[in-house]
C-alpha atoms as a PDB file:
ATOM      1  CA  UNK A   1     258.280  88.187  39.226  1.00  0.00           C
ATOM      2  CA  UNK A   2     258.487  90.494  42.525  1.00  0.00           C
ATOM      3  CA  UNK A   3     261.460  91.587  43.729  1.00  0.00           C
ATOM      4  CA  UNK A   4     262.570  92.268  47.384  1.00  0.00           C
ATOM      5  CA  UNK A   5     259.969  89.943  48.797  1.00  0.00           C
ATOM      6  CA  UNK A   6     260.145  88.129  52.239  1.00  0.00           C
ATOM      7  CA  UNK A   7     257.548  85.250  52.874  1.00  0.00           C
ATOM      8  CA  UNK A   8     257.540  83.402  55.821  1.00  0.00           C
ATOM      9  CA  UNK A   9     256.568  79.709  55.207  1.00  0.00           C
ATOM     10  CA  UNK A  10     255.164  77.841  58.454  1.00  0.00           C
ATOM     11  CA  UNK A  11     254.757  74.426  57.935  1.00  0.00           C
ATOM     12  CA  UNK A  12     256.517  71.272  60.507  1.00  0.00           C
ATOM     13  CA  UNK A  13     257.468  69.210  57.123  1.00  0.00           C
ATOM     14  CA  UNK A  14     260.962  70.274  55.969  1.00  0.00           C
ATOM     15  CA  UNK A  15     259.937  68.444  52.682  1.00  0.00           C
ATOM     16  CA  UNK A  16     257.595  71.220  51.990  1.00  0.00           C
ATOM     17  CA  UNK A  17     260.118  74.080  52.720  1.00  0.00           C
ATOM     18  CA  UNK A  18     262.192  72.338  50.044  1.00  0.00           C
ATOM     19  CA  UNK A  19     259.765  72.132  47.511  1.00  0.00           C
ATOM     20  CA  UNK A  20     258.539  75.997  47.795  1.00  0.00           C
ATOM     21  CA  UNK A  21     262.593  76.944  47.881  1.00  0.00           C
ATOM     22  CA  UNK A  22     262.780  74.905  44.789  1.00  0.00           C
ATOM     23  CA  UNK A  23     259.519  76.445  42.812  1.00  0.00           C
ATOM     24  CA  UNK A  24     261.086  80.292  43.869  1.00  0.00           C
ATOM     25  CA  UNK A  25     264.316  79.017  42.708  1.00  0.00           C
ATOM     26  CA  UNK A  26     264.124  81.547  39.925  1.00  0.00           C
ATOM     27  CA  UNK A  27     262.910  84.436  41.298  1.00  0.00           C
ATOM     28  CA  UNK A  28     264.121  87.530  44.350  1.00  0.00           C
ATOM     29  CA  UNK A  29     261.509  86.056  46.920  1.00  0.00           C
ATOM     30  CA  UNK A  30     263.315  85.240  50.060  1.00  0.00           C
ATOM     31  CA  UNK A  31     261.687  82.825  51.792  1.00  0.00           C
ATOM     32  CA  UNK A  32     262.329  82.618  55.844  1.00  0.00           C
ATOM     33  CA  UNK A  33     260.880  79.242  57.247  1.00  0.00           C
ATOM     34  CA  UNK A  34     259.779  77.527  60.534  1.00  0.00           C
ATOM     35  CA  UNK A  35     258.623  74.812  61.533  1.00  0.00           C
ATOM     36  CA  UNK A  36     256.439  75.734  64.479  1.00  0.00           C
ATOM     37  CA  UNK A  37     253.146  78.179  64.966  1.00  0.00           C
ATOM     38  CA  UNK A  38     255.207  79.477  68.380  1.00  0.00           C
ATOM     39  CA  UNK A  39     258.426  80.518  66.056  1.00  0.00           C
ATOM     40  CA  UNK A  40     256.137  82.259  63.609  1.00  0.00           C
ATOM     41  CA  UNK A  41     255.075  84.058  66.472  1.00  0.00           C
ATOM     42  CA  UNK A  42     257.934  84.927  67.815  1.00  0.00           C
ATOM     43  CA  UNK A  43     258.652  86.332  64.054  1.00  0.00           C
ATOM     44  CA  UNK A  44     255.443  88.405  63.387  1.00  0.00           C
ATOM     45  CA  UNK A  45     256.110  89.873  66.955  1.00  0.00           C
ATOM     46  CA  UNK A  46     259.804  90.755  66.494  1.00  0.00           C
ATOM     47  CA  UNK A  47     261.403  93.332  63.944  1.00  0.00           C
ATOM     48  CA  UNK A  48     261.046  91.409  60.502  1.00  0.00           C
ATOM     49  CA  UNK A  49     258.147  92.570  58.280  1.00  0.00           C
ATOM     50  CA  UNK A  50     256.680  89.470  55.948  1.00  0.00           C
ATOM     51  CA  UNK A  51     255.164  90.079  52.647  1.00  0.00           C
ATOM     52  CA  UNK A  52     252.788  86.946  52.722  1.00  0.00           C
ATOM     53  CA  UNK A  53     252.645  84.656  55.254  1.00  0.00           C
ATOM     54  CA  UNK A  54     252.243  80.647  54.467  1.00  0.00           C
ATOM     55  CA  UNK A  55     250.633  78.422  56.997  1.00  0.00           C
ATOM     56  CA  UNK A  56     250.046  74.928  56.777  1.00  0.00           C
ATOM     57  CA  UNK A  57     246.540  73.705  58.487  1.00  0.00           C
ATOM     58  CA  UNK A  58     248.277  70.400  60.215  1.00  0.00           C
ATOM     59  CA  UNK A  59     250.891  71.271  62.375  1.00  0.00           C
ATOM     60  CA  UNK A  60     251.537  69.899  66.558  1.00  0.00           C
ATOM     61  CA  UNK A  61     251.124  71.368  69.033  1.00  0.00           C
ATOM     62  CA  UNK A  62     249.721  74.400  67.608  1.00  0.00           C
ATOM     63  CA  UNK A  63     247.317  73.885  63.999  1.00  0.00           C
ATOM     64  CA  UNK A  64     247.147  76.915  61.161  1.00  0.00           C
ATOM     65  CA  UNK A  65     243.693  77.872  62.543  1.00  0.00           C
ATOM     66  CA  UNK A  66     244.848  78.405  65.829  1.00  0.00           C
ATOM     67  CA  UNK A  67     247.737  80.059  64.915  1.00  0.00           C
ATOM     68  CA  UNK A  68     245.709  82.422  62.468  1.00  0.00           C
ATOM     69  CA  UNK A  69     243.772  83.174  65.415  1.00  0.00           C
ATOM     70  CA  UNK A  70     246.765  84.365  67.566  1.00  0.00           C
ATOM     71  CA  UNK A  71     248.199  86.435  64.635  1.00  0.00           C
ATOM     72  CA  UNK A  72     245.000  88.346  64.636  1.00  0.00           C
ATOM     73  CA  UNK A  73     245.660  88.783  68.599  1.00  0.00           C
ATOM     74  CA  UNK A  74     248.738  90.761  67.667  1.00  0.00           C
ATOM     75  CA  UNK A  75     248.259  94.578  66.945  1.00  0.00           C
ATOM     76  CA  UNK A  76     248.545  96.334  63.944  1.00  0.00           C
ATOM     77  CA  UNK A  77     248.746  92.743  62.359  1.00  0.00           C
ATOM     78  CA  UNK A  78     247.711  93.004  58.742  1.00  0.00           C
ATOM     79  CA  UNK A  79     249.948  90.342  56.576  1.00  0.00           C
ATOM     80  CA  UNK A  80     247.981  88.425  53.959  1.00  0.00           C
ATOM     81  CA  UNK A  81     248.342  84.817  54.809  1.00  0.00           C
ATOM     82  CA  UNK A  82     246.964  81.708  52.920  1.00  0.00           C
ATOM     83  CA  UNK A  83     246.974  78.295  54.436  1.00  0.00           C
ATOM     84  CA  UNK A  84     248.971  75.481  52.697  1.00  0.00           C
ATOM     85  CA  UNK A  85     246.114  72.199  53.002  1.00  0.00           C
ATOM     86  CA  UNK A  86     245.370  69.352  51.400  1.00  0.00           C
ATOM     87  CA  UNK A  87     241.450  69.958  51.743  1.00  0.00           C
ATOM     88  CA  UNK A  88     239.908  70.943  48.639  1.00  0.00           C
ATOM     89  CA  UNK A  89     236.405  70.939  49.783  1.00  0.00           C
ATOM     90  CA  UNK A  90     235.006  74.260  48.602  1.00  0.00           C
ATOM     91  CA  UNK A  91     232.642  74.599  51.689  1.00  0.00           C
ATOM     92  CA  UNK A  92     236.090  74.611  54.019  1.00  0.00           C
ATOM     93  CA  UNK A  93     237.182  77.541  51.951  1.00  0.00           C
ATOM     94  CA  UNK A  94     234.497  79.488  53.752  1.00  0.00           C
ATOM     95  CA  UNK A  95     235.908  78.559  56.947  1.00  0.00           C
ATOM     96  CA  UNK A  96     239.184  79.413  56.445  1.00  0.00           C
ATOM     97  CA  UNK A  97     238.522  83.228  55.387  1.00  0.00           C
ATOM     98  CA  UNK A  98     235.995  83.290  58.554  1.00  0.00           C
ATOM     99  CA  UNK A  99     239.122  82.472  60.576  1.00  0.00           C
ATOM    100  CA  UNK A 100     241.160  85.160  58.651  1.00  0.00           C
ATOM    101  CA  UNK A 101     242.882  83.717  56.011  1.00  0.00           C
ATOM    102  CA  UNK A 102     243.626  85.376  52.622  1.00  0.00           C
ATOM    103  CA  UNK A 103     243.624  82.245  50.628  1.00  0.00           C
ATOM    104  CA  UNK A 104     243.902  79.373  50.044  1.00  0.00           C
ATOM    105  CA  UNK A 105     246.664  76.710  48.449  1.00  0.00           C
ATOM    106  CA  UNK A 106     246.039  73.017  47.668  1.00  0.00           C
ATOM    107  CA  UNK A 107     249.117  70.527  48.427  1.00  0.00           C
ATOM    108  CA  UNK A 108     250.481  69.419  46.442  1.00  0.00           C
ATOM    109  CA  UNK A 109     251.964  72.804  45.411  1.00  0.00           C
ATOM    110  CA  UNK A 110     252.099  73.521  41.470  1.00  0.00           C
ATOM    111  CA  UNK A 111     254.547  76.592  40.301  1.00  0.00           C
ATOM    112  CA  UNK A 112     251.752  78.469  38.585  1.00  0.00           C
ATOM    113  CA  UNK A 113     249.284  77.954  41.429  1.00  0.00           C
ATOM    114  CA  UNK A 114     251.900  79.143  43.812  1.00  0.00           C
ATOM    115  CA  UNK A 115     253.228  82.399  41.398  1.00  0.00           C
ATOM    116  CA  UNK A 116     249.427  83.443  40.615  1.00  0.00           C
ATOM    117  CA  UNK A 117     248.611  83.283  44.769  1.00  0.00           C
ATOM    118  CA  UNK A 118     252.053  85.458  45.184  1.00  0.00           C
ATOM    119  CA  UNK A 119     251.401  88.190  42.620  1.00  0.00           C
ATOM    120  CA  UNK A 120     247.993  88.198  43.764  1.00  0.00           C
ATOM    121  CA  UNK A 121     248.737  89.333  47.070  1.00  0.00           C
ATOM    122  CA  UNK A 122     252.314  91.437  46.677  1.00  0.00           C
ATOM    123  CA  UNK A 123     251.483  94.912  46.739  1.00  0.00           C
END
């Protein structure tokens, strides 16, 4: 696995922070975590530079869409993200890369599924 990596995980369910800390649990990804689209903001826009970004679609006040739609607002943003959903509709997938998205992920989260999207993306 990749060494030296730093994702940022946005996503207002603790649980879900736990589970991705727990399926990196064996590897040198750092993972950085909030809980709000403002505070992922506040991140892309300060000094730290992300390796991959995860976004969750549901999120209050401010969805993964919307907050997609602000990172692209922000100069010189180019940071793969994919969006952590529980839609598996195929014709949503669409919709989600015309928003700006990477990828995509399907909760519930699966090691490999999460590893494969990681490598993919880790230059």
């Amino acid at each position: 696995m990749l060494c030296g990596v730093l994702i940022l995980l946005v996503d207002d369910n603790i649980s879900t922070e736990k589970i991705i800390s727990k399926l990196l649990r064996d590897t040198n990804i750092k993972l950085d975590y909030v809980s709000l689209g403002k505070e992922a903001l506040d991140k892309i826009r300060g000094k730290e530079k992300y390796d991959l970004i995860l976004l969750d679609e549901v999120m209050d006040p401010l969805d993964g869409v919307t907050v997609m739609k602000k990172f692209k607002d922000i100069r010189n943003f180019k940071t793969n993200v994919i969006l952590l959903t529980r839609n598996n509709e195929y014709e949503y997938n669409e919709e989600y890369k015309q928003a700006g998205f990477t990828d995509v992920l399907i909760k519930p989260l699966k090691k490999d599924n999460l590893h494969l999207k990681i490598e993919k993306y880790i230059k």
